[in-house]
C-alpha atoms as a PDB file:
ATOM      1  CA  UNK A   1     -98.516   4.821 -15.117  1.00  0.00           C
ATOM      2  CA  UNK A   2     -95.441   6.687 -15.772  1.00  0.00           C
ATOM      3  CA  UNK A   3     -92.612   3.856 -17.708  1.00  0.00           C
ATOM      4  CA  UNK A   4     -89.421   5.446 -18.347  1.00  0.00           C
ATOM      5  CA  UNK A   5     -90.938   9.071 -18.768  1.00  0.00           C
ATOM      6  CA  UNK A   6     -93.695   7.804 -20.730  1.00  0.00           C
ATOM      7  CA  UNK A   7     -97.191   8.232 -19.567  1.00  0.00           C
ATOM      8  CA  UNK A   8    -100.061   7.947 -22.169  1.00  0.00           C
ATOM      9  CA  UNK A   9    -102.884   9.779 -21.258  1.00  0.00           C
ATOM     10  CA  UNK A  10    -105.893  10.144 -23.640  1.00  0.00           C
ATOM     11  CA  UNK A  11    -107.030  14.105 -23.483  1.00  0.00           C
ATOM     12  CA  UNK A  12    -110.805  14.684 -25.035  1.00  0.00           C
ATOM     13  CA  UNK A  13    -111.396  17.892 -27.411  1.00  0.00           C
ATOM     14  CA  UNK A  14    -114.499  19.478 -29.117  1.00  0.00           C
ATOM     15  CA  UNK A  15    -113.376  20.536 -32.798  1.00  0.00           C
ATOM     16  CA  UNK A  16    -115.176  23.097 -35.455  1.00  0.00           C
ATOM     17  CA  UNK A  17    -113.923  23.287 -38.936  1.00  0.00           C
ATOM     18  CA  UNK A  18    -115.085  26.644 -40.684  1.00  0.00           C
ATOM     19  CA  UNK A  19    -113.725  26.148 -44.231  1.00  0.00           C
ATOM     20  CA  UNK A  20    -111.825  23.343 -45.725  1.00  0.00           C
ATOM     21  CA  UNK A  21    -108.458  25.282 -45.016  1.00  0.00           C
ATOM     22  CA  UNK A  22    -109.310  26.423 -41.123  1.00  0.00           C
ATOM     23  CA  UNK A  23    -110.532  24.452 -38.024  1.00  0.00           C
ATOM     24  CA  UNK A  24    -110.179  25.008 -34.428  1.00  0.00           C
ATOM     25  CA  UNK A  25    -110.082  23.053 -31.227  1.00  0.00           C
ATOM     26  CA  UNK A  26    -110.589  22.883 -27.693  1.00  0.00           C
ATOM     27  CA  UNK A  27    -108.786  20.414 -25.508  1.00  0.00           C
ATOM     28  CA  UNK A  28    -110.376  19.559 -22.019  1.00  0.00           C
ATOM     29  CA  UNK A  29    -107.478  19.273 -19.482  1.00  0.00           C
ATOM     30  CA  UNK A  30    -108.945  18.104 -16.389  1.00  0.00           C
ATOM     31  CA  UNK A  31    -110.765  20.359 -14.395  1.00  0.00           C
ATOM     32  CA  UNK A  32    -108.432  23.467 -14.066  1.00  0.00           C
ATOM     33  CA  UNK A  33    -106.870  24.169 -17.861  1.00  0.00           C
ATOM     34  CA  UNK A  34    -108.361  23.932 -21.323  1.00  0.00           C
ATOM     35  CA  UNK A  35    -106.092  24.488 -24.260  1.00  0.00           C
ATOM     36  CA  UNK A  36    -107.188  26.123 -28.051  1.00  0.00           C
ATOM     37  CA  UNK A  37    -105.594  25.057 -31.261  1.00  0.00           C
ATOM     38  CA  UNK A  38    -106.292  27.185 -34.301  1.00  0.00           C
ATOM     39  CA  UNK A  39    -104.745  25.290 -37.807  1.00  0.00           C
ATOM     40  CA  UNK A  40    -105.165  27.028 -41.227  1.00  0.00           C
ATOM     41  CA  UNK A  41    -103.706  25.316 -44.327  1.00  0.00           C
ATOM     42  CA  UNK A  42    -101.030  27.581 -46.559  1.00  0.00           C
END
């Protein structure tokens, strides 16, 4: 489903929040890439 260069896709992750100011995630992308996101608050 690909309309105009748009194709939704819904992507699952697995998050872990160590302190109220840093959490991290890890994004399932199919069955050949995963992805990590690190956020920290300033």
């Amino acid at each position: 489903m690909n309309i105009g260069g748009f194709a939704p896709a819904a992507i699952p992750a697995l998050g872990f929040q160590k302190s109220p100011r840093t959490s991290a995630e890890i994004h399932l992308l199919g069955r050949s890439a995963v992805m990590v996101g690190i956020s920290m608050r300033l």
